[in-house]
C-alpha atoms as a PDB file:
ATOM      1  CA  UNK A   1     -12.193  -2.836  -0.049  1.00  0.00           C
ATOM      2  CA  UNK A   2      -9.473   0.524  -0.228  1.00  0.00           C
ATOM      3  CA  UNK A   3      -9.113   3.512   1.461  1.00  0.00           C
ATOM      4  CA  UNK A   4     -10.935   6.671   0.422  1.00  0.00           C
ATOM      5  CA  UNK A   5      -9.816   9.433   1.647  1.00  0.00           C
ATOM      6  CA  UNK A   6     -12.291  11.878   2.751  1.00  0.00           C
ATOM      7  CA  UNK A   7     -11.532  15.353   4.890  1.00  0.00           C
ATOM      8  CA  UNK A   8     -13.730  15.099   8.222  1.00  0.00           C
ATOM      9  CA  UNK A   9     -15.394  11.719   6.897  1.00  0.00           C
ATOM     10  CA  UNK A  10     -12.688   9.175   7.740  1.00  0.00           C
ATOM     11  CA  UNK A  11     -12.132   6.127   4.685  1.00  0.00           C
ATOM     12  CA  UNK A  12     -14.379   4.575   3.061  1.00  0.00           C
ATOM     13  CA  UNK A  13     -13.844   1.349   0.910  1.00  0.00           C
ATOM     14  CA  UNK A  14     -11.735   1.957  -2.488  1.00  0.00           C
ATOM     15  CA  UNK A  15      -9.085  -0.487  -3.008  1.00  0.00           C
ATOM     16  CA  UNK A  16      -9.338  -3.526  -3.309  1.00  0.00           C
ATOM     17  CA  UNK A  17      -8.276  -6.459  -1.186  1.00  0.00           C
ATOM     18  CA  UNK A  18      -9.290 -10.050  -1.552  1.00  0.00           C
ATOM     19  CA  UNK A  19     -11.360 -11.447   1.444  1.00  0.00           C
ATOM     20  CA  UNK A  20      -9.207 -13.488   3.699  1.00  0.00           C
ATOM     21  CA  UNK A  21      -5.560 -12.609   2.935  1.00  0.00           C
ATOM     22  CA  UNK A  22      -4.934 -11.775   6.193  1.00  0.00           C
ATOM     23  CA  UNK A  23      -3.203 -15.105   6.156  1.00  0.00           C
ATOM     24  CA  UNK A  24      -0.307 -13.755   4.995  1.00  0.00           C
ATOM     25  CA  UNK A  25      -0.435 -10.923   7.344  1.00  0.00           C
ATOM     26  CA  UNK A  26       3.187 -10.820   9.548  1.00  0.00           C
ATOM     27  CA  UNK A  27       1.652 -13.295  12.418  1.00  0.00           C
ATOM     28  CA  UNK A  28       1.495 -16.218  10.340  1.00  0.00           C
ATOM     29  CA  UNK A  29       5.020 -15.294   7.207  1.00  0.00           C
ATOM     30  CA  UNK A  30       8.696 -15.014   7.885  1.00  0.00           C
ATOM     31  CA  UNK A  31       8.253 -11.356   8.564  1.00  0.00           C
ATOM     32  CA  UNK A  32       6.401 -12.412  11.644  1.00  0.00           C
ATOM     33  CA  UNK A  33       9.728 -14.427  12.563  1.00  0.00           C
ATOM     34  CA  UNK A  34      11.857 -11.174  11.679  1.00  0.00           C
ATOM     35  CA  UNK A  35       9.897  -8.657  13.809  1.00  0.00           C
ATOM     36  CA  UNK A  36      11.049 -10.761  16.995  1.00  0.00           C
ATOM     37  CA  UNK A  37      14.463  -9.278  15.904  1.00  0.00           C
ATOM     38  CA  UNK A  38      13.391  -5.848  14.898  1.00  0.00           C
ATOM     39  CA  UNK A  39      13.987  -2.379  16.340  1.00  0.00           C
ATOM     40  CA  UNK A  40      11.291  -2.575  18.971  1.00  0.00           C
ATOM     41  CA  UNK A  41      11.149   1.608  18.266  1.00  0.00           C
ATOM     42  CA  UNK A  42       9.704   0.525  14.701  1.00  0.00           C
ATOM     43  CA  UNK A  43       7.419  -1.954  15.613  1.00  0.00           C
ATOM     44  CA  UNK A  44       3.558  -1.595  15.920  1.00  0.00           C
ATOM     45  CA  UNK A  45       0.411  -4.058  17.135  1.00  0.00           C
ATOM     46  CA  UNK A  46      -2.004  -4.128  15.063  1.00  0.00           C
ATOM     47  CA  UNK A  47      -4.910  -5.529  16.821  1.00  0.00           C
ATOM     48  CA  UNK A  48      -8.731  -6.305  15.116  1.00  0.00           C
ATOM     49  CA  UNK A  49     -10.641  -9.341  14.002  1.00  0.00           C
ATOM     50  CA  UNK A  50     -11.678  -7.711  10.701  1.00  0.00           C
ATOM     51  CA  UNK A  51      -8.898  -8.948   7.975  1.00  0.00           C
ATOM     52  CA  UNK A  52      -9.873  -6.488   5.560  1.00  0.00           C
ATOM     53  CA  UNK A  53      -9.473  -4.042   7.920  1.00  0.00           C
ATOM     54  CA  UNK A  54      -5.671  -5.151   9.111  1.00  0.00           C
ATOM     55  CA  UNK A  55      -5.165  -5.408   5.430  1.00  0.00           C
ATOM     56  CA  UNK A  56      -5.989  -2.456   4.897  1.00  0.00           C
ATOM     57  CA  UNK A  57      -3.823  -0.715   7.914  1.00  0.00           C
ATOM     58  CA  UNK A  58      -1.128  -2.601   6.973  1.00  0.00           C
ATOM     59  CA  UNK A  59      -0.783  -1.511   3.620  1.00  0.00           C
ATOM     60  CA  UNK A  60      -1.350   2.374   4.827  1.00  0.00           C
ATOM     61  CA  UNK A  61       1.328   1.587   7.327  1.00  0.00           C
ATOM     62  CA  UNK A  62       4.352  -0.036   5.081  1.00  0.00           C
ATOM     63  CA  UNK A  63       3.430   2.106   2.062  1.00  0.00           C
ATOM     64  CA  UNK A  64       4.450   5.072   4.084  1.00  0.00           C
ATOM     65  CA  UNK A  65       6.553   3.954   7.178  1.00  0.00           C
ATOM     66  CA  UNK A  66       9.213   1.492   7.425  1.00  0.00           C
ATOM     67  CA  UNK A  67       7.434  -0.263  10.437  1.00  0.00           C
ATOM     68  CA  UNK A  68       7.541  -3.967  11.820  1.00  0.00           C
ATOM     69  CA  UNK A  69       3.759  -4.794  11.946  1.00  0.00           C
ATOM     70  CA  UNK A  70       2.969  -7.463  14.140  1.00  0.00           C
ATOM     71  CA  UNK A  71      -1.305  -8.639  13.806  1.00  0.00           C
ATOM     72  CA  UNK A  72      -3.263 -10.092  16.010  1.00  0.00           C
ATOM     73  CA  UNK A  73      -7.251 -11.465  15.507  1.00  0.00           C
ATOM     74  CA  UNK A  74      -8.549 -10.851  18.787  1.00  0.00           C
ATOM     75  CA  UNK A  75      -7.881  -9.259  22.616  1.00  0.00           C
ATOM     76  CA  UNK A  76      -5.985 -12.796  23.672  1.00  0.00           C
ATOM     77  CA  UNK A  77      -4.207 -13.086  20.709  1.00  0.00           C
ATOM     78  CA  UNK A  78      -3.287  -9.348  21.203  1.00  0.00           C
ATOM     79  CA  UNK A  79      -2.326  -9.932  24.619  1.00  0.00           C
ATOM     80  CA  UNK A  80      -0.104 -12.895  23.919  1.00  0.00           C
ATOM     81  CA  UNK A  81       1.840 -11.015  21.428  1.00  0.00           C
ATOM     82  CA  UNK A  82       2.284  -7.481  23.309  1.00  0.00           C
ATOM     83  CA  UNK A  83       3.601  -9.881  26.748  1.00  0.00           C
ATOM     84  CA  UNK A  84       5.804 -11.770  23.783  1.00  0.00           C
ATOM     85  CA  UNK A  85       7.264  -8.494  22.045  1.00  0.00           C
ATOM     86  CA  UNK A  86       8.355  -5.338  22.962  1.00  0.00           C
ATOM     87  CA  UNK A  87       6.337  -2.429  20.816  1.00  0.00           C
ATOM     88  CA  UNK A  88       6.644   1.101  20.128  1.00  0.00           C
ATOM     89  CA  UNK A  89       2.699   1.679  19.666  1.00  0.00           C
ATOM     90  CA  UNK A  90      -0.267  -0.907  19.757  1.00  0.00           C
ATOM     91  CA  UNK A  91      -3.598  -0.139  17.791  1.00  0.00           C
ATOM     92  CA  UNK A  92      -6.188  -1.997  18.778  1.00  0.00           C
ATOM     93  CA  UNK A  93      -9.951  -2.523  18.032  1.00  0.00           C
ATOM     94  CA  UNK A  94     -12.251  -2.144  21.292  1.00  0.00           C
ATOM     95  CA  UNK A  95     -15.148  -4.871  19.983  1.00  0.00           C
ATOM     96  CA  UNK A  96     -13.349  -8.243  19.319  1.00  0.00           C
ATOM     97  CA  UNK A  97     -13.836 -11.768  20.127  1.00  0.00           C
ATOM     98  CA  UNK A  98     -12.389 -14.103  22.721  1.00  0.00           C
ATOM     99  CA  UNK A  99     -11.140 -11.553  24.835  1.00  0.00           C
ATOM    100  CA  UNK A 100     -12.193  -7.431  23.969  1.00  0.00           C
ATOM    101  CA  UNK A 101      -9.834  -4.783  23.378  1.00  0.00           C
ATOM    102  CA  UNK A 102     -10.825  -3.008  27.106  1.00  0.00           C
ATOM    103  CA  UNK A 103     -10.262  -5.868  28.880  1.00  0.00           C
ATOM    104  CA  UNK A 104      -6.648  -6.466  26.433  1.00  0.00           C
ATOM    105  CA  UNK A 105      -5.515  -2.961  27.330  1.00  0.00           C
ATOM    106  CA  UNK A 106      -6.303  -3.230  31.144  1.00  0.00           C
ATOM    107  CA  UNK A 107      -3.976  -6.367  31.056  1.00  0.00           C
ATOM    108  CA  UNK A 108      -1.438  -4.861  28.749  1.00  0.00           C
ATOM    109  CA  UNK A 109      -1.528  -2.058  30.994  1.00  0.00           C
ATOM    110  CA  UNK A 110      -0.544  -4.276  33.954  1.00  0.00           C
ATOM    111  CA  UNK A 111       2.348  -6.023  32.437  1.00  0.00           C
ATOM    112  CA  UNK A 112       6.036  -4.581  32.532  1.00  0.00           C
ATOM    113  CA  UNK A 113       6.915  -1.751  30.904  1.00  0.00           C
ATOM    114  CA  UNK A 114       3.089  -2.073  29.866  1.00  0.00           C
ATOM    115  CA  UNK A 115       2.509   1.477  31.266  1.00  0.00           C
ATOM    116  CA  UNK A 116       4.799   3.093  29.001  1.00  0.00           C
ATOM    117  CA  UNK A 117       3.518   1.984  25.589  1.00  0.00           C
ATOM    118  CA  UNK A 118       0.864   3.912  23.732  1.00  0.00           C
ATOM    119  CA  UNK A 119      -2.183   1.976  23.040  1.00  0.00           C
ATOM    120  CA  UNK A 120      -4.802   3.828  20.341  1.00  0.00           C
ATOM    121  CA  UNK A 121      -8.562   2.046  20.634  1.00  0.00           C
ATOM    122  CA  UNK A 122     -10.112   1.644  17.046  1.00  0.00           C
ATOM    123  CA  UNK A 123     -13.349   1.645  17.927  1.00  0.00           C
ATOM    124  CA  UNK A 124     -17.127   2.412  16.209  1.00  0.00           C
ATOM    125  CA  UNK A 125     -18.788   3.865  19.036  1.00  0.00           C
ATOM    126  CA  UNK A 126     -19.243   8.018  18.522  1.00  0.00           C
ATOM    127  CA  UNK A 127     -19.758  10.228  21.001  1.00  0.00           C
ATOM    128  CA  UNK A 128     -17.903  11.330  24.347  1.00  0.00           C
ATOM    129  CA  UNK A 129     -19.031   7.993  26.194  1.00  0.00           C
ATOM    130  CA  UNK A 130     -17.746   5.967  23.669  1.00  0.00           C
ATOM    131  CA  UNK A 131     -13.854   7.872  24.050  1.00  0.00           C
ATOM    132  CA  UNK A 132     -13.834   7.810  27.944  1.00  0.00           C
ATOM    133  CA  UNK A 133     -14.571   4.018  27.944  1.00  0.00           C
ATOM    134  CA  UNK A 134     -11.787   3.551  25.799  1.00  0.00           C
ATOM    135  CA  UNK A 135      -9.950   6.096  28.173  1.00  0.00           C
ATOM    136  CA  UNK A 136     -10.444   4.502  31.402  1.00  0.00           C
ATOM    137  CA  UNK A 137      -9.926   1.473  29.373  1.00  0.00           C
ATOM    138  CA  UNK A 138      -6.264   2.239  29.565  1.00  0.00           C
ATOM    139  CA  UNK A 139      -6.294   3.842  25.917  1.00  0.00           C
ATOM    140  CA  UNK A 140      -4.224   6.906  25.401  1.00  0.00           C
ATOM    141  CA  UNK A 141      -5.945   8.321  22.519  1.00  0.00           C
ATOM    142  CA  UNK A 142      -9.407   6.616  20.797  1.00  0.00           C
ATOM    143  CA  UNK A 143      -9.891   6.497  16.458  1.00  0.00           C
ATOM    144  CA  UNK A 144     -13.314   6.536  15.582  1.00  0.00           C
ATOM    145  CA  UNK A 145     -13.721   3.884  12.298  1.00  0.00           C
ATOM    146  CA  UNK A 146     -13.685   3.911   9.618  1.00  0.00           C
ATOM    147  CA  UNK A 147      -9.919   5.415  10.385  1.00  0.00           C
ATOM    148  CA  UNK A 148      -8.537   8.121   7.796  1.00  0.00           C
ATOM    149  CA  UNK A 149      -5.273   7.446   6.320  1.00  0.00           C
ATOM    150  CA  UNK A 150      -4.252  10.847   7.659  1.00  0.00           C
ATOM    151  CA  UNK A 151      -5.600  10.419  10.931  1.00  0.00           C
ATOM    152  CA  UNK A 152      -3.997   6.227  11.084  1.00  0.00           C
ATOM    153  CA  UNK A 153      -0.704   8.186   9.809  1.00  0.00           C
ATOM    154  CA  UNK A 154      -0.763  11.081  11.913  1.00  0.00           C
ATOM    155  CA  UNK A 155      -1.198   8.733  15.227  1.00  0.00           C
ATOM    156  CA  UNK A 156       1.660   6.793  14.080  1.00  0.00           C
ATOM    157  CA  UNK A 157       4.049   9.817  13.539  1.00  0.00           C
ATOM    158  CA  UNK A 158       2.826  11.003  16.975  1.00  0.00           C
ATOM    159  CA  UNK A 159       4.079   8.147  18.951  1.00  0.00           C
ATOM    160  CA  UNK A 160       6.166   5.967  16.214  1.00  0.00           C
ATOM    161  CA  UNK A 161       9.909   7.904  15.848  1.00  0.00           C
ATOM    162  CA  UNK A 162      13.104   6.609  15.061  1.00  0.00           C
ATOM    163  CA  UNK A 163      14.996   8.345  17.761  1.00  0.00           C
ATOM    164  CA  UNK A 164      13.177   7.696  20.381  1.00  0.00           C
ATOM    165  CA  UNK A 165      14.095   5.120  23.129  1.00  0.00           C
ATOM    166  CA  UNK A 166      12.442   1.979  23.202  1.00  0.00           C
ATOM    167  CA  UNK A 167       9.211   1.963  24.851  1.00  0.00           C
ATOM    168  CA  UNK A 168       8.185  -0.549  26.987  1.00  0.00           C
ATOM    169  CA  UNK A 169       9.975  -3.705  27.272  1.00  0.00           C
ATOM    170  CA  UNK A 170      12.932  -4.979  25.817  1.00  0.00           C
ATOM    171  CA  UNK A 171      13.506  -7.819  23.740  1.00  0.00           C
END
């Protein structure tokens, strides 16, 4: 699976990426063990229970930003992780197992400090509906998948900067 960029079509599959190496995505390596020391102004949740598709943002990500991705498979796993870590931006997918991402961000939105972080809902639902449920959700701004390089990229330099203060809670 890879990127493809397409203007107004979003990314399509184009590069490669063998099926099931999410296992050595940051939750489960020693860079998961570094992030808990990272710049929490650097560090992003990436939240979806495809592993091609955190693959695949994490390479857009670290091939162009010198972010501390943290993963998570699902809305508790996502939850767990956001209460554990302080973030600068959370991505998350709206349709995932165990727990979803509307009911993760209404939680996330509850905890400290959970009110100041920017959460972006990755979702496949079109259409106004789909954006306002993701809105009322708790969501500050909605992706509609597949997610554009430019448009994964351009959310990230939106709410992602180096000289900002640390959103959210500390470490």
């Amino acid at each position: 699976m890879k990127f493809n960029e397409m203007p107004g079509q979003g990314s399509g599959p184009s590069r490669r990426v063998r099926r099931g190496s999410a296992a050595a995505l940051p939750h489960s390596s020693p860079a998961f063990a570094a992030a808990e020391l990272a710049d929490p102004r650097r560090k992003v949740l990436l939240a979806d229970d495809s592993p091609d598709s955190l693959v695949l943002m994490e390479l857009c990500l670290r091939k162009r930003h010198d972010l501390r991705l943290i993963s998570a498979r699902n809305g508790k796993e996502a939850l767990e992780k956001f209460n554990r870590f302080a973030f600068a931006l959370v991505l998350t997918d709206m349709e995932m197992p165990e727990m979803d991402g509307y009911t993760a961000v209404a939680l996330m939105r509850t905890a400290p400090g959970g009110a100041e972080v920017p959460i972006v809902a990755l979702t496949a639902h079109e259409g106004a509906a789909a954006v306002q449920k993701c809105l009322d959700a708790g969501c500050d701004e909605c992706l509609s998948k597949p997610v554009s390089m430019a448009g994964l990229l351009a959310v990230v330099e939106k709410y992602v900067r180096q000289e900002t203060d640390t959103a959210g809670r500390t470490e």
